[in-house]
PDB file of N, CA and C in Angstrom:
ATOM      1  N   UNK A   1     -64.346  97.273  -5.969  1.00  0.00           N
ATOM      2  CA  UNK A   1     -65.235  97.699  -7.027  1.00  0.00           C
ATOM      3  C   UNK A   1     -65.943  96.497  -7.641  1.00  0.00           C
ATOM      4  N   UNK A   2     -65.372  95.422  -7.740  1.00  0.00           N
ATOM      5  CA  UNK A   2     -65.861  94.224  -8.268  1.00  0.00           C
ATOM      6  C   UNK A   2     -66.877  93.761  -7.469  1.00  0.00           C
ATOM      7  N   UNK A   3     -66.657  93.988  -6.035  1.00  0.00           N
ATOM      8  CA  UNK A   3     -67.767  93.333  -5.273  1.00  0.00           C
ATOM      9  C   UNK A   3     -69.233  94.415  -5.499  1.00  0.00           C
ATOM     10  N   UNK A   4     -68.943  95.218  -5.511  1.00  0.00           N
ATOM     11  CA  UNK A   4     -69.590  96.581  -5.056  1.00  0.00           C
ATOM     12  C   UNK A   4     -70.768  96.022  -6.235  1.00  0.00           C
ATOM     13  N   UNK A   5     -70.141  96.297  -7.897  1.00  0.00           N
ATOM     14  CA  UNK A   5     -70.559  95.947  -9.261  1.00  0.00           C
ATOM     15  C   UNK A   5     -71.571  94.988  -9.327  1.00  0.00           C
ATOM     16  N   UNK A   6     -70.650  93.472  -8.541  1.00  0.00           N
ATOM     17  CA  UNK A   6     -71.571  92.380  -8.633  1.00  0.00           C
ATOM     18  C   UNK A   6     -72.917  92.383  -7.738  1.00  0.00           C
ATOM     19  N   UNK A   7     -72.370  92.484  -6.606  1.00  0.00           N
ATOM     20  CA  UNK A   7     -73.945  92.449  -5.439  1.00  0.00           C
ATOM     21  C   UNK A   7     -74.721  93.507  -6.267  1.00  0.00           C
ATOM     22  N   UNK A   8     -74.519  94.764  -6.138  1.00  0.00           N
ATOM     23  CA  UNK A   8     -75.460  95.664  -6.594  1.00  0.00           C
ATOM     24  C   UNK A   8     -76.245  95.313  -7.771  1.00  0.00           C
ATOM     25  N   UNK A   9     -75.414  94.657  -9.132  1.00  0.00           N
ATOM     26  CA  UNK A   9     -76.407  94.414  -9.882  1.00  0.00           C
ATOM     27  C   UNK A   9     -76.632  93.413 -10.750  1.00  0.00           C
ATOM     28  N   UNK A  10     -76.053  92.369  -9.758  1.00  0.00           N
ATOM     29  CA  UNK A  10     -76.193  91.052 -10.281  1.00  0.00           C
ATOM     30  C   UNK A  10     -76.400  90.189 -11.491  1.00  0.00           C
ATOM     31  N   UNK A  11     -75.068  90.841 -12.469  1.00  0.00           N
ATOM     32  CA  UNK A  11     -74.825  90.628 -13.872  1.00  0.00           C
ATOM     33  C   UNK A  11     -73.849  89.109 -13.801  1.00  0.00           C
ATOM     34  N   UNK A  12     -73.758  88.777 -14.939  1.00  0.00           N
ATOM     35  CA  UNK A  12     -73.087  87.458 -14.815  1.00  0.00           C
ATOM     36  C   UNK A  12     -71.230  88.396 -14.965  1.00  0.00           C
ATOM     37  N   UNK A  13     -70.425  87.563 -14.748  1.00  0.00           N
ATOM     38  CA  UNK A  13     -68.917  88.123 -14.610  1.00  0.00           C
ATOM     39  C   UNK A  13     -68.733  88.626 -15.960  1.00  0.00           C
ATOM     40  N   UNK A  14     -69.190  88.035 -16.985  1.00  0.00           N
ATOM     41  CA  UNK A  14     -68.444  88.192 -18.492  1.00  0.00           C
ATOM     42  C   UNK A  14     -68.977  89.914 -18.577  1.00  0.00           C
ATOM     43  N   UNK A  15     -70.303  90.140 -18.298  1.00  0.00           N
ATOM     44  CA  UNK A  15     -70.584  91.732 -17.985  1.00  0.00           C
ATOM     45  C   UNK A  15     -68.983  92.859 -17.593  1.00  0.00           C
ATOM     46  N   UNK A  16     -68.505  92.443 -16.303  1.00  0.00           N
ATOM     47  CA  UNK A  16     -67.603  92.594 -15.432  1.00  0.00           C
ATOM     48  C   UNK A  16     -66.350  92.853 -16.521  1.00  0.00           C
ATOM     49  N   UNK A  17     -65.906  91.478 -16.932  1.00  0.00           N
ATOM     50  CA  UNK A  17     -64.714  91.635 -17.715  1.00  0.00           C
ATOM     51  C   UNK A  17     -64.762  92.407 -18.866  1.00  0.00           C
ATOM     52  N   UNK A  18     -66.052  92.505 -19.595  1.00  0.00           N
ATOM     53  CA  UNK A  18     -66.300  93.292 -20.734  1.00  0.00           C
ATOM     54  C   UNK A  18     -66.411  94.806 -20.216  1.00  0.00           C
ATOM     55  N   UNK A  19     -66.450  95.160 -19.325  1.00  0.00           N
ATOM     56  CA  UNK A  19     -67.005  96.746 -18.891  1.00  0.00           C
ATOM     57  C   UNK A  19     -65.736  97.367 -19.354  1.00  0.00           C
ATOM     58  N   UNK A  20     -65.481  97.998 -20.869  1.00  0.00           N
ATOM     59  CA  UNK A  20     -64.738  99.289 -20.979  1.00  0.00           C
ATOM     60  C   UNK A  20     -64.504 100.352 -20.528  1.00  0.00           C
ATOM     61  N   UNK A  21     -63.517 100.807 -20.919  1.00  0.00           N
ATOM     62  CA  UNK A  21     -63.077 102.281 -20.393  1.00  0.00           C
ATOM     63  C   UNK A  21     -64.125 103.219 -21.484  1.00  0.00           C
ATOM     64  N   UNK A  22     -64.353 102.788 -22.608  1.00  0.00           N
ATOM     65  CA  UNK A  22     -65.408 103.851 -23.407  1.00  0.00           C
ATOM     66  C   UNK A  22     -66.826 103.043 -22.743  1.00  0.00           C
ATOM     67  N   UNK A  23     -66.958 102.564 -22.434  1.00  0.00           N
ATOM     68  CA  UNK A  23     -68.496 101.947 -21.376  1.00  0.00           C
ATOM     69  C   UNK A  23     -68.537 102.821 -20.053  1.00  0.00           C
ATOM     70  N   UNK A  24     -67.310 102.965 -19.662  1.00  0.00           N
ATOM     71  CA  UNK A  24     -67.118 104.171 -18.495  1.00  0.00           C
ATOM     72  C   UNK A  24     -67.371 105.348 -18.579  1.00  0.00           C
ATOM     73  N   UNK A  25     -66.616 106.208 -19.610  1.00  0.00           N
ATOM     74  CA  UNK A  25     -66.820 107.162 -19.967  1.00  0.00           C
ATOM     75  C   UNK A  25     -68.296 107.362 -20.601  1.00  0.00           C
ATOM     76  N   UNK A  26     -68.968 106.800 -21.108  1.00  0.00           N
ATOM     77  CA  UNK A  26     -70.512 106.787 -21.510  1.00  0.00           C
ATOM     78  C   UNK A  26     -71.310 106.678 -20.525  1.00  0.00           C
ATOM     79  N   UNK A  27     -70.401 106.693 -19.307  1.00  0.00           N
ATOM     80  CA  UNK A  27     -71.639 106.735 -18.005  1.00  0.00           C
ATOM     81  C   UNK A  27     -72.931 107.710 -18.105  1.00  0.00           C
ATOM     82  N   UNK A  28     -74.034 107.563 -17.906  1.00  0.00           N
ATOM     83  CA  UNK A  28     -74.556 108.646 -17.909  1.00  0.00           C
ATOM     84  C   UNK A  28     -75.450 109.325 -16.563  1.00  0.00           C
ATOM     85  N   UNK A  29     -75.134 110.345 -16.160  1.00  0.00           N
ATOM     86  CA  UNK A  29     -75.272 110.559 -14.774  1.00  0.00           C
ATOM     87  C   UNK A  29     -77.319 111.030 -14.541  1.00  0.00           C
ATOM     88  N   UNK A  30     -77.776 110.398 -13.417  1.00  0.00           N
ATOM     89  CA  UNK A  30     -78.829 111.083 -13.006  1.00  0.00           C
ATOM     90  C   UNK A  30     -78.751 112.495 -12.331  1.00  0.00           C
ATOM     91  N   UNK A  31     -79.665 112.881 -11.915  1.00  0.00           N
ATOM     92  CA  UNK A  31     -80.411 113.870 -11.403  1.00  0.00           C
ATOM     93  C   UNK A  31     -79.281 113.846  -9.997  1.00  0.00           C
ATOM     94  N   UNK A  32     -80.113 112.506  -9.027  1.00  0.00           N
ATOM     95  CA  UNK A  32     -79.967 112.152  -8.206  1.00  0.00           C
ATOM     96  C   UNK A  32     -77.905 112.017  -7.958  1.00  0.00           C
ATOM     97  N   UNK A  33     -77.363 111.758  -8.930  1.00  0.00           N
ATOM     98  CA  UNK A  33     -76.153 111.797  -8.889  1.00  0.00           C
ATOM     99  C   UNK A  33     -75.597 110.078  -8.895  1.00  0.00           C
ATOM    100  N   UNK A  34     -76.602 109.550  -9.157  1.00  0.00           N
ATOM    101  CA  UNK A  34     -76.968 107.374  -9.484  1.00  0.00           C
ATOM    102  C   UNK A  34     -76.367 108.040 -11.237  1.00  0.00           C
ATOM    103  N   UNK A  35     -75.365 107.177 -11.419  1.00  0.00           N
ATOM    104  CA  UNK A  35     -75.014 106.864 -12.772  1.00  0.00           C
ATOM    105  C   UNK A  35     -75.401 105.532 -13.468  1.00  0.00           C
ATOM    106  N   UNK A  36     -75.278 105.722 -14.631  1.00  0.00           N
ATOM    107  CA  UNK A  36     -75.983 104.099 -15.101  1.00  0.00           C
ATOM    108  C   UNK A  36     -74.678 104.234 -16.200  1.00  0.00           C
ATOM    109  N   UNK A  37     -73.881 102.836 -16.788  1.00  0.00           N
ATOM    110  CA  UNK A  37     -73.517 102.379 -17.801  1.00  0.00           C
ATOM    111  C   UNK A  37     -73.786 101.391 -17.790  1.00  0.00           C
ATOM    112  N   UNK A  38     -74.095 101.134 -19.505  1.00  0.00           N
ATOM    113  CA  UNK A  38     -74.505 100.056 -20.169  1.00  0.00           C
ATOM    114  C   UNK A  38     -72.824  99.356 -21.174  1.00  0.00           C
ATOM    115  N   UNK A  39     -72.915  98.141 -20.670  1.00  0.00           N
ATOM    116  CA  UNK A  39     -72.003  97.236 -21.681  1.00  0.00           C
ATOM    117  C   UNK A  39     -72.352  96.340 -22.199  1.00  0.00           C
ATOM    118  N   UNK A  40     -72.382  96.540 -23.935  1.00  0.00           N
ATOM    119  CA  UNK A  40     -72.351  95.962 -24.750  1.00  0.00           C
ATOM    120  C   UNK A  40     -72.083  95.014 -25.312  1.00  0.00           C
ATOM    121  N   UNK A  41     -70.894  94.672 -24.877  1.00  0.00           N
ATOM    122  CA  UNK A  41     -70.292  93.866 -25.304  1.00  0.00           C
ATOM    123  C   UNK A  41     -70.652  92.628 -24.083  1.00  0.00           C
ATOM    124  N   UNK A  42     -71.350  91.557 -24.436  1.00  0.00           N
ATOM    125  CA  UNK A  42     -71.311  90.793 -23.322  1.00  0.00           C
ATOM    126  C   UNK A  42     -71.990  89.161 -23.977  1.00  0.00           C
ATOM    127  N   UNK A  43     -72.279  88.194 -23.459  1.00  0.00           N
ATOM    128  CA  UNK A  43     -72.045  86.947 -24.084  1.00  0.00           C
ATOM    129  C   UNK A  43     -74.179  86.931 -24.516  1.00  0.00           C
ATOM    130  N   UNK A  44     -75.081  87.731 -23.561  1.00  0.00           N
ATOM    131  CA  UNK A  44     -76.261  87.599 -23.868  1.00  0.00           C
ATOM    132  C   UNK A  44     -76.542  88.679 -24.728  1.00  0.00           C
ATOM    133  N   UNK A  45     -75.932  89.872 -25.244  1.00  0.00           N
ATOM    134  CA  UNK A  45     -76.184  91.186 -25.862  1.00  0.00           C
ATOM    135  C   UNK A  45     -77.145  91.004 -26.870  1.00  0.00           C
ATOM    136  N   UNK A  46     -76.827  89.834 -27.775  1.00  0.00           N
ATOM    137  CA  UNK A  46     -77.888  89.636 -28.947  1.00  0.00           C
ATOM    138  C   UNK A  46     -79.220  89.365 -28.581  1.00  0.00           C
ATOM    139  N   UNK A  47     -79.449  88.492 -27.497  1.00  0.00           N
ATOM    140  CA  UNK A  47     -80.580  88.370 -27.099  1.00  0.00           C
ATOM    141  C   UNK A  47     -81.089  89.446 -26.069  1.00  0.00           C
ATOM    142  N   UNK A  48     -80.633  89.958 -25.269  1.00  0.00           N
ATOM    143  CA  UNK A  48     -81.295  90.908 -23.967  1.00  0.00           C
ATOM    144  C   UNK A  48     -80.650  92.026 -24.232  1.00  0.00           C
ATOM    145  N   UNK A  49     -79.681  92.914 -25.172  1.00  0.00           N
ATOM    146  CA  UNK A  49     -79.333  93.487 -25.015  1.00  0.00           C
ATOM    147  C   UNK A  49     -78.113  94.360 -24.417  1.00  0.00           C
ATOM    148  N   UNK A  50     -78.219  95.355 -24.119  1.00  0.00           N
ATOM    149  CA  UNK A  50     -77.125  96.080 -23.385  1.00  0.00           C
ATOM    150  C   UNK A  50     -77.101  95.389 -21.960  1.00  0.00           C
ATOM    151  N   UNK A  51     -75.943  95.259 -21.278  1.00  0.00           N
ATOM    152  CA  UNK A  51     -76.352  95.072 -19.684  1.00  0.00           C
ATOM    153  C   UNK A  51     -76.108  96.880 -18.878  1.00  0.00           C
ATOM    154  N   UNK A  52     -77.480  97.152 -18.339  1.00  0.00           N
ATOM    155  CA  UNK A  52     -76.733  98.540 -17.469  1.00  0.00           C
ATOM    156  C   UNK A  52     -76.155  97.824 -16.470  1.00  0.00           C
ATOM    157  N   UNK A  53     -75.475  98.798 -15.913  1.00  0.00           N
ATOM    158  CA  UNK A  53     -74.650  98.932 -14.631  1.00  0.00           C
ATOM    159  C   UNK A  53     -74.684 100.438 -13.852  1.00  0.00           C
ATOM    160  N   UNK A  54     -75.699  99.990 -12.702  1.00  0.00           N
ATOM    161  CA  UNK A  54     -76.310 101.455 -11.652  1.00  0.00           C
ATOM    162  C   UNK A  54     -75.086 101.445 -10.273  1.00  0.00           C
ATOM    163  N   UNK A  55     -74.760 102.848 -10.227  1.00  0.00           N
ATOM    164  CA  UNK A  55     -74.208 102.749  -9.127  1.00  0.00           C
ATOM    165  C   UNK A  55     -75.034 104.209  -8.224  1.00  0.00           C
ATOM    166  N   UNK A  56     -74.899 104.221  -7.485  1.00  0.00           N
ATOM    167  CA  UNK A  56     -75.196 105.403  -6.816  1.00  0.00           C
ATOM    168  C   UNK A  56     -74.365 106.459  -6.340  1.00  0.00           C
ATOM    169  N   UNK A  57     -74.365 107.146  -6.035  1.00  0.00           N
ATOM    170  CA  UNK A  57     -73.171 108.799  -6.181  1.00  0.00           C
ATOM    171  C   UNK A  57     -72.408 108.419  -5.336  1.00  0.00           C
ATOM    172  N   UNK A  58     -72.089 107.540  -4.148  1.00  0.00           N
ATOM    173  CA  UNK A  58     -71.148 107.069  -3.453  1.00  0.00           C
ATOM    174  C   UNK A  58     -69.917 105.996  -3.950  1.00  0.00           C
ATOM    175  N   UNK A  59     -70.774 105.169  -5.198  1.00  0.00           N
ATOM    176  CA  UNK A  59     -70.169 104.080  -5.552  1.00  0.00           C
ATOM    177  C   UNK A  59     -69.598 104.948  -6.762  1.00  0.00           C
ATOM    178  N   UNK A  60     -70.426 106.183  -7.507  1.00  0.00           N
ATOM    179  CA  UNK A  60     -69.845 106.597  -8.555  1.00  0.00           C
ATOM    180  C   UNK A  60     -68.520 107.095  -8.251  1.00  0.00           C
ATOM    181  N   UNK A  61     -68.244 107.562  -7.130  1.00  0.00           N
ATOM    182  CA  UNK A  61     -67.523 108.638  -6.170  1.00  0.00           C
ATOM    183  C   UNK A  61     -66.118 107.331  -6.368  1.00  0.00           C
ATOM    184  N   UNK A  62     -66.100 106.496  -6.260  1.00  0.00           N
ATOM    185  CA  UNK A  62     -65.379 105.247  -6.154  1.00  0.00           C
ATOM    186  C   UNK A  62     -64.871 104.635  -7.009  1.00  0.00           C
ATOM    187  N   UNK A  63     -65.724 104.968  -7.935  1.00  0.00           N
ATOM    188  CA  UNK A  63     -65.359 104.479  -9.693  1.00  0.00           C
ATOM    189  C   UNK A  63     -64.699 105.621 -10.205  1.00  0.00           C
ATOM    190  N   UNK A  64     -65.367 106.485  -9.858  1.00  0.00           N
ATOM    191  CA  UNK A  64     -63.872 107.618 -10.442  1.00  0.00           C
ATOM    192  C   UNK A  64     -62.685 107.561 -10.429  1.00  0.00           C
ATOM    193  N   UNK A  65     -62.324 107.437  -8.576  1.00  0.00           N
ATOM    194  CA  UNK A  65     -61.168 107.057  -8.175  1.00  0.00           C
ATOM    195  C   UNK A  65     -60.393 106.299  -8.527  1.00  0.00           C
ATOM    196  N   UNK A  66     -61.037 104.867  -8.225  1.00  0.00           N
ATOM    197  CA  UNK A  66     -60.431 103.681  -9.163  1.00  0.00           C
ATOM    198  C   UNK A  66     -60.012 103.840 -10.521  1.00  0.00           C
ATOM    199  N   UNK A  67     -60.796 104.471 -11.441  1.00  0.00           N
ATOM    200  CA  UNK A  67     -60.260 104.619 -12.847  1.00  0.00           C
ATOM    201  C   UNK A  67     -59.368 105.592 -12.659  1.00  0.00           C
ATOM    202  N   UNK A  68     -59.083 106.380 -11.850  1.00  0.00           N
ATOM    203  CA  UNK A  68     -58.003 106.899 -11.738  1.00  0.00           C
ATOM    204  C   UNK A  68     -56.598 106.470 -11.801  1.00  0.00           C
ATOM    205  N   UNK A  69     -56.764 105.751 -10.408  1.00  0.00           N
ATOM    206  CA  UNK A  69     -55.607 105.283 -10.240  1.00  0.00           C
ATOM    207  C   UNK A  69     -55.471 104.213 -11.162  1.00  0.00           C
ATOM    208  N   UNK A  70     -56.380 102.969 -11.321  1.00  0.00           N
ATOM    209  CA  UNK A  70     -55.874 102.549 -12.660  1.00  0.00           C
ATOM    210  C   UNK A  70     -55.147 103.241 -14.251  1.00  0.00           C
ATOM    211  N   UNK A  71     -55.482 104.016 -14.469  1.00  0.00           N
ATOM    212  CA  UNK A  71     -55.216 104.958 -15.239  1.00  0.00           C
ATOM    213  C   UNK A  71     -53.237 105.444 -15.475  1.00  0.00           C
ATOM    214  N   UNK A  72     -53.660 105.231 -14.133  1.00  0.00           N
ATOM    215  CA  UNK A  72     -52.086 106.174 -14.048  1.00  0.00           C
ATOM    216  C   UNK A  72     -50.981 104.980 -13.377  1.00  0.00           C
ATOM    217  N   UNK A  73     -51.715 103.848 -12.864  1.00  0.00           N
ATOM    218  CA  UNK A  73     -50.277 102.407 -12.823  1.00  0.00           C
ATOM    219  C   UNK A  73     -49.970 101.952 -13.896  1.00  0.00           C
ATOM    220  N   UNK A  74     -50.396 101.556 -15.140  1.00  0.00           N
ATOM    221  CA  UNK A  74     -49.588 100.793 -16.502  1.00  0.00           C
ATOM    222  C   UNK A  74     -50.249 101.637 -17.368  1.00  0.00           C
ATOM    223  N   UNK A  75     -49.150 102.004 -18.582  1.00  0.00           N
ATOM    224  CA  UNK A  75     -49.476 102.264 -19.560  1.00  0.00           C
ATOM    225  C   UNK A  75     -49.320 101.419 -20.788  1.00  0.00           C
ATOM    226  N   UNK A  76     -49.984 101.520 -21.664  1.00  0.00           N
ATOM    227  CA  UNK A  76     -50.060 100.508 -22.566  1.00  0.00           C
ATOM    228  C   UNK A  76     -51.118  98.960 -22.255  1.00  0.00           C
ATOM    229  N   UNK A  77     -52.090  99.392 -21.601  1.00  0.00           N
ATOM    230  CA  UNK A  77     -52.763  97.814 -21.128  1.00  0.00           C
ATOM    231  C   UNK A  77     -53.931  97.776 -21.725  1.00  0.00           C
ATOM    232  N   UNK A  78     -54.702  96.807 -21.839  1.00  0.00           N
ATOM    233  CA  UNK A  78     -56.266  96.711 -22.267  1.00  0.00           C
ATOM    234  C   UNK A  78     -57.096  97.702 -21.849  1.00  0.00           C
ATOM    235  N   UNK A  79     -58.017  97.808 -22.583  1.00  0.00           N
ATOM    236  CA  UNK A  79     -58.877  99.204 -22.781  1.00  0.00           C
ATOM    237  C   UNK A  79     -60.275  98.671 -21.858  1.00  0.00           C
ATOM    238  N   UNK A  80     -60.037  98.057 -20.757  1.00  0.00           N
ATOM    239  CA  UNK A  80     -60.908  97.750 -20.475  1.00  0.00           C
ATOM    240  C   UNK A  80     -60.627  98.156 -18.508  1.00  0.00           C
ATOM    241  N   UNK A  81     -62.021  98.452 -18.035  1.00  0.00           N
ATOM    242  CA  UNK A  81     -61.980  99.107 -16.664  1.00  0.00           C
ATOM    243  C   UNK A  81     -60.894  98.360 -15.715  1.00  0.00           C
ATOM    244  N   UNK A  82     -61.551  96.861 -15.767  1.00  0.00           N
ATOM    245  CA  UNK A  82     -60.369  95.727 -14.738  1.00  0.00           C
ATOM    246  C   UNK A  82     -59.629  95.221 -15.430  1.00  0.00           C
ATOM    247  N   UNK A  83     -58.598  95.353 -14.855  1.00  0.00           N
ATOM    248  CA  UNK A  83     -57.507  94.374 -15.718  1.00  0.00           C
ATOM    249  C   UNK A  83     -57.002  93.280 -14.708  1.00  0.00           C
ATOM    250  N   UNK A  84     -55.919  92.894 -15.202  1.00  0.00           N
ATOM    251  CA  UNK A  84     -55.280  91.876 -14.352  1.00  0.00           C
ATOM    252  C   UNK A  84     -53.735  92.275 -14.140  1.00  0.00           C
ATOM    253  N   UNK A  85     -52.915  91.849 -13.308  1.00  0.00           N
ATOM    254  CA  UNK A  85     -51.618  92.405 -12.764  1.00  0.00           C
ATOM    255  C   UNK A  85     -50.550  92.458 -13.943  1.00  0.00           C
ATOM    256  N   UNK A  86     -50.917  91.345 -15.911  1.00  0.00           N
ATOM    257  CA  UNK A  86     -50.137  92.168 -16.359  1.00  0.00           C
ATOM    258  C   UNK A  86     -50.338  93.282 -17.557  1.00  0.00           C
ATOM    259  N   UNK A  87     -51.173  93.686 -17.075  1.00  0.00           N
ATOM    260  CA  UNK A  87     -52.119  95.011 -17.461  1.00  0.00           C
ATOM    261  C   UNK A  87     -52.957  94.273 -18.984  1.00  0.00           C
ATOM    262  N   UNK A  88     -53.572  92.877 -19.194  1.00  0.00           N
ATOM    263  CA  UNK A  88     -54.633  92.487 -19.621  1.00  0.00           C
ATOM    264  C   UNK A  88     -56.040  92.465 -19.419  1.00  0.00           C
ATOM    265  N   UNK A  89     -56.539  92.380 -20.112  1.00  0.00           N
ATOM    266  CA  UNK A  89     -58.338  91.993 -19.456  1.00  0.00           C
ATOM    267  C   UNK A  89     -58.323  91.360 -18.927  1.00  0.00           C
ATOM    268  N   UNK A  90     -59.337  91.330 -17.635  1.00  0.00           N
ATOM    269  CA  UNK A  90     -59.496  90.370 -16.538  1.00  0.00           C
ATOM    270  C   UNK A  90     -60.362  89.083 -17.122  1.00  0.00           C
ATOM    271  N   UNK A  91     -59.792  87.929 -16.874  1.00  0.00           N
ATOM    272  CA  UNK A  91     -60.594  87.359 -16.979  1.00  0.00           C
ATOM    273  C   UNK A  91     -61.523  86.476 -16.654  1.00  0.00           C
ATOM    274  N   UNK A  92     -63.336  85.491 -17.145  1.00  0.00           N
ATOM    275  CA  UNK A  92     -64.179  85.088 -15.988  1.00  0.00           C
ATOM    276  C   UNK A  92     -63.606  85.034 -14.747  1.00  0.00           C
ATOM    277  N   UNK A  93     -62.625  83.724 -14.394  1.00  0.00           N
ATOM    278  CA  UNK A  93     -61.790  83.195 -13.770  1.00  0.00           C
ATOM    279  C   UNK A  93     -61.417  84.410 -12.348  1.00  0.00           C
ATOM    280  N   UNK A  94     -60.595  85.628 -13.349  1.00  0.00           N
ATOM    281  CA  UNK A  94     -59.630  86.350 -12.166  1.00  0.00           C
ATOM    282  C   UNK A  94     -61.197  86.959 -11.139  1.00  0.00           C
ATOM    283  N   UNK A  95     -62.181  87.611 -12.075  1.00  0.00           N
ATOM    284  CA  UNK A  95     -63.395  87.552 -11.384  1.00  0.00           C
ATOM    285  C   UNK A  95     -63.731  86.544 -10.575  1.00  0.00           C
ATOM    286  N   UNK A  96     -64.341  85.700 -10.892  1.00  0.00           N
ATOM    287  CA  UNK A  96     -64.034  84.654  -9.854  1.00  0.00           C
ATOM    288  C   UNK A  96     -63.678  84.683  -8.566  1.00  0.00           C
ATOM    289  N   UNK A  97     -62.476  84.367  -8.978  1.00  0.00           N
ATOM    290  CA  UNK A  97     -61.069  84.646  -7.747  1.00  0.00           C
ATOM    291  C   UNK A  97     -61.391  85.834  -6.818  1.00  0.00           C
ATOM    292  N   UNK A  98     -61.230  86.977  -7.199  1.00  0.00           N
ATOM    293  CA  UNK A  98     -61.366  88.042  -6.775  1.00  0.00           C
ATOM    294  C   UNK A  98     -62.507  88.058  -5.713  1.00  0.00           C
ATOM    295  N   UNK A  99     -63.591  87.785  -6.455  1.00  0.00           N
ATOM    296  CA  UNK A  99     -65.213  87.535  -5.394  1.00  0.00           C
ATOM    297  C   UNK A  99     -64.993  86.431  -4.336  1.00  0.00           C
ATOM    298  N   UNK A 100     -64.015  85.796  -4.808  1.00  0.00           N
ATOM    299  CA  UNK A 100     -64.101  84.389  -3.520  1.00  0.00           C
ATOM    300  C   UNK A 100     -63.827  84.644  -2.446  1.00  0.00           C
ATOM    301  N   UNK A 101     -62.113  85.660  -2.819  1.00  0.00           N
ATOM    302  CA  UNK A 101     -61.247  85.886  -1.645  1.00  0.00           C
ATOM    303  C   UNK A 101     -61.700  87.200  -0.984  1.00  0.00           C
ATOM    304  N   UNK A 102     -62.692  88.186  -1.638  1.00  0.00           N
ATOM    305  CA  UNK A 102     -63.508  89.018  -0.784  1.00  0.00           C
ATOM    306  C   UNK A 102     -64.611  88.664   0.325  1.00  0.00           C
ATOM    307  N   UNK A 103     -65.433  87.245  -0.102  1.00  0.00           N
ATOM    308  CA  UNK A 103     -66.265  86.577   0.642  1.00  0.00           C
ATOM    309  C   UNK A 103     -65.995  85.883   1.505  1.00  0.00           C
ATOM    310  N   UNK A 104     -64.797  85.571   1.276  1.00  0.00           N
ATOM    311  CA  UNK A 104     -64.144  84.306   2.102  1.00  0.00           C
ATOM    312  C   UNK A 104     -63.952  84.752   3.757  1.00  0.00           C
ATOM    313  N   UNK A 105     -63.646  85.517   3.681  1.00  0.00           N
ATOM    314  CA  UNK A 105     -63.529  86.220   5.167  1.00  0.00           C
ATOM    315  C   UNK A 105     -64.923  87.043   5.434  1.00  0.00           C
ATOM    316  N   UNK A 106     -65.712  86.934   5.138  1.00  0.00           N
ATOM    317  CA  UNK A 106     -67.343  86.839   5.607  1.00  0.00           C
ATOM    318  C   UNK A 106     -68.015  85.959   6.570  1.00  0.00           C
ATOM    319  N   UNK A 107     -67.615  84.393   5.812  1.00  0.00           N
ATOM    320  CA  UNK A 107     -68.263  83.574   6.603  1.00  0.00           C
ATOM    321  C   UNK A 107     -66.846  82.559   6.628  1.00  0.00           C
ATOM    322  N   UNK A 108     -65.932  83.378   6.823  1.00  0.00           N
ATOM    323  CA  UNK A 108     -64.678  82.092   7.370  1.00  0.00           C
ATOM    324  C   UNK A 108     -65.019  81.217   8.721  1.00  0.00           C
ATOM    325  N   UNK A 109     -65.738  81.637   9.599  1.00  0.00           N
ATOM    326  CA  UNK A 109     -66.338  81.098  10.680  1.00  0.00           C
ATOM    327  C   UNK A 109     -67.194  79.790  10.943  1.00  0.00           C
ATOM    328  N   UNK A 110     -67.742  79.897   9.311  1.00  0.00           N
ATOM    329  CA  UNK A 110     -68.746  78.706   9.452  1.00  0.00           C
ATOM    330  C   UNK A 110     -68.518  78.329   8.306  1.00  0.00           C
ATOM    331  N   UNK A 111     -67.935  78.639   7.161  1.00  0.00           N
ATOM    332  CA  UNK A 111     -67.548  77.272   6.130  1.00  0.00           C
ATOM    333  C   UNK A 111     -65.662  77.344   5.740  1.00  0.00           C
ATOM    334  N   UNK A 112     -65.252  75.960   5.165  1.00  0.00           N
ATOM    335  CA  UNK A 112     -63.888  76.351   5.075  1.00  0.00           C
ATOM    336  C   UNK A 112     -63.689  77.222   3.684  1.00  0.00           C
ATOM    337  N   UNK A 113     -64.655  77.350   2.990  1.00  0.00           N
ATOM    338  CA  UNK A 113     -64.660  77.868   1.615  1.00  0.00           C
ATOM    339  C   UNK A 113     -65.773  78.507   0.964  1.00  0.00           C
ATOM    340  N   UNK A 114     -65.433  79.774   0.782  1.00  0.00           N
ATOM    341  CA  UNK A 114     -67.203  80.238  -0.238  1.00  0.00           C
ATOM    342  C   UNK A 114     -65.877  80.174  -1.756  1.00  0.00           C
ATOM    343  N   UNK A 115     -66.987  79.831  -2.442  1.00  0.00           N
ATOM    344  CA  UNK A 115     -67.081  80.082  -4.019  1.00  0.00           C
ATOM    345  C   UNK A 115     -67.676  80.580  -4.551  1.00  0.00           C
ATOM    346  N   UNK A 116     -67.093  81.654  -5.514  1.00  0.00           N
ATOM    347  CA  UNK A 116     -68.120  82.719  -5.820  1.00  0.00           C
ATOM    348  C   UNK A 116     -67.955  82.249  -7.527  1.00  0.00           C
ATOM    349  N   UNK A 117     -68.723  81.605  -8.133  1.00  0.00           N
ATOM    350  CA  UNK A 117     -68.894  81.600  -9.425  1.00  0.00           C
ATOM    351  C   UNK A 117     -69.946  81.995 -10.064  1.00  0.00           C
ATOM    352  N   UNK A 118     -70.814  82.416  -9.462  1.00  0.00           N
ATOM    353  CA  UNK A 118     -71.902  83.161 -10.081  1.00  0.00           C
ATOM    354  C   UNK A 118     -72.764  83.797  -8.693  1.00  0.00           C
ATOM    355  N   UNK A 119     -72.935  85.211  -8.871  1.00  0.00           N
ATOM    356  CA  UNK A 119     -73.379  86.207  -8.024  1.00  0.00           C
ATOM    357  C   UNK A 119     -74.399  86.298  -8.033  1.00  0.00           C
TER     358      UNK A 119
END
C-alpha cells in the first residue's frame, strides 16, 4: 500500500505517516469508483493545503482490505492508517525503509542499493 500511495501520487512521506484512520474514512468516492482522501495534517498544509490522495477502484479495493486487517491485528494503537510493528505511527524513516526494501529487488541486478528517500 505504501508503494502503491507513493508512485501514484507522489506526496512527500510525512503525507504517508500522517494519513489517518478519520482521513480514511473521509474518503470520498467518485462516480468512476477512483476515491480521493485528503490529509491534513502534513508538514506543507499551511502553505498548499490539504494533500489529496487518488486511488482508483482497484487500489481502493486494497485499502479496504488493508484497513481491515490492520484493524483487527492490535488493539489499542495509533489512530493512524500505517503503523509500525509496535502498533505506533509510522515513522519518515520506517517509510523510508519500507520503499527501499520494495525497490530494492527491482533493480538488484544493476545497483547494490536503491534508496528511497524521497519519491
Amino acid at each position: 500500500m505504501l508503494v502503491l500511495l507513493s508512485v501514484g501520487n507522489a506526496h512527500q512521506r510525512g503525507v504517508l505517516t500522517n494519513y489517518s484512520l478519520t482521513d480514511y474514512q473521509s474518503g470520498t468516492e467518485m462516480s468512476d469508483g477512483t476515491v480521493v482522501y485528503s490529509v491534513a495534517e502534513h508538514k506543507t498544509c499551511s502553505t498548499h493545503g490539504a494533500a489529496s490522495t487518488v486511488v482508483n477502484a482497484d487500489e481502493a479495493a486494497l485499502l479496504i482490505s488493508y484497513v481491515r486487517i490492520r484493524m483487527s491485528l492490535r488493539a489499542n494503537c495509533a489512530p493512524y492508517a500505517f503503523i509500525n510493528h509496535t502498533g505506533n505511527k509510522m515513522t519518515q524513516s520506517n517509510v523510508a525503509t519500507a520503499l527501499t526494501v520494495a525497490f530494492s529487488g527491482i533493480f538488484s541486478d544493476r545497483v547494490e542499493r536503491i534508496t528511497c528517500t524521497k519519491v
